[in-house]
Protein backbone atom coordinates (compact mmCIF):
# COMPACT_ATOMS: atom_id res chain seq x y z
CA UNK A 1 102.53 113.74 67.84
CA UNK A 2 103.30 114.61 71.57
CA UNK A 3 103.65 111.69 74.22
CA UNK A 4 104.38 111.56 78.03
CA UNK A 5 106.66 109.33 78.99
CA UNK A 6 109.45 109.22 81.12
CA UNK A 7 112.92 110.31 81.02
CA UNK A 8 115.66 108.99 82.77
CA UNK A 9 118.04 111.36 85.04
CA UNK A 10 120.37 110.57 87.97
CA UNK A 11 123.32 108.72 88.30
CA UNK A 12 124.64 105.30 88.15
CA UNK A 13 122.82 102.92 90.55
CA UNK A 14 120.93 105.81 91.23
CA UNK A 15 118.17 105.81 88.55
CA UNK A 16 115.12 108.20 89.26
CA UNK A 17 112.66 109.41 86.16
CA UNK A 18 111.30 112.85 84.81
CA UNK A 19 107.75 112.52 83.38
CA UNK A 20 107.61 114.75 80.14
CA UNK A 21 106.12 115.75 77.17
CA UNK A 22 108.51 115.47 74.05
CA UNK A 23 107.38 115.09 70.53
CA UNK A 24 107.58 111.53 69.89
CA UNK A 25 110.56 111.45 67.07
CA UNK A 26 112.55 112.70 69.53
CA UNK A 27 114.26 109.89 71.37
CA UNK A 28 114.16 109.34 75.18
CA UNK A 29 117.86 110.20 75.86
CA UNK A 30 117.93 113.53 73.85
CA UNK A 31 117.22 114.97 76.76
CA UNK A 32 115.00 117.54 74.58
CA UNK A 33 111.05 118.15 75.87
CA UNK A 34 108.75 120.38 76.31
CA UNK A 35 107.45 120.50 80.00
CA UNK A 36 108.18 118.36 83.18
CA UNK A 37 105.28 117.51 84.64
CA UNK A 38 106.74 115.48 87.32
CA UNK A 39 109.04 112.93 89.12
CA UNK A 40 109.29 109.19 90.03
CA UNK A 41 112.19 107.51 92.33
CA UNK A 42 111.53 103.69 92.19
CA UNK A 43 114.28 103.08 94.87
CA UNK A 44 112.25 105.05 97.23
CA UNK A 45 108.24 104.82 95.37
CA UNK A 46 108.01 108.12 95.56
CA UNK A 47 106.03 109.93 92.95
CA UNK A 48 105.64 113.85 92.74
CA UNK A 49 103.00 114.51 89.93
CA UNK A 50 101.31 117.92 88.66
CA UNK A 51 97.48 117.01 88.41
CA UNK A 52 96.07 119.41 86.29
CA UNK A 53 99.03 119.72 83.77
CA UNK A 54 99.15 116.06 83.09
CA UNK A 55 95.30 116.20 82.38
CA UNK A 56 95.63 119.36 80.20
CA UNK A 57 98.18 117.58 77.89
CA UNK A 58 95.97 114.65 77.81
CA UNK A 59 92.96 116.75 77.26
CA UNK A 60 94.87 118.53 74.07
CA UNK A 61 95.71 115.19 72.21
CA UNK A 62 99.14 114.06 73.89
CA UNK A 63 99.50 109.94 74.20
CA UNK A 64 101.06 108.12 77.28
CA UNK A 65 103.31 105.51 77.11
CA UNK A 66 102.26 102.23 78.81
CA UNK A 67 104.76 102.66 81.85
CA UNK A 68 103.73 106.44 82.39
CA UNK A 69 99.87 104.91 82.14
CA UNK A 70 100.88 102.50 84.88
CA UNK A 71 101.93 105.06 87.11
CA UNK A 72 99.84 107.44 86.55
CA UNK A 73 96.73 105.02 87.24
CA UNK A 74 98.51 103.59 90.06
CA UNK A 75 98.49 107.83 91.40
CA UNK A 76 95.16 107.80 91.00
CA UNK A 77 95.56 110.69 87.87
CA UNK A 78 93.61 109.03 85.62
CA UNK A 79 91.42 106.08 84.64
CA UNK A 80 92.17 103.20 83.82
């Protein structure tokens, strides 16, 4: 089953996230996925999404994981 969720990347004290898609086995830290479908830097709350990708996946079966819902709601992607 595919899920998008987010992955974290950066440094120490540094964090920022990758939204992917990654089969849901695979751990968050494998750093293994299929497509990046965006970015999120909570030090800054700056969000860089791609629209019609994210609804795509969602449109071909893929789950979201509660934090990726938040965001993407708070974005305005999709519904809560």
């Amino acid at each position: 089953m595919l899920i998008i969720r987010l992955q974290r990347v950066g440094r120490r004290n540094d964090l920022n996230f990758r939204l992917v898609v990654t089969d849901s086995k695979r751990g968050p830290k494998s750093g293994g996925y299929l497509e990046a479908l965006g970015s999120y830097s909570p030090k800054t709350k700056k969000a860089i999404f791609k629209n019609e990708r994210i609804k795509r996946w969602v449109a071909n079966g893929a789950r979201i994981s509660a934090t990726a819902r938040s965001l993407l709601v708070k974005g305005g992607i999709i519904i809560k």
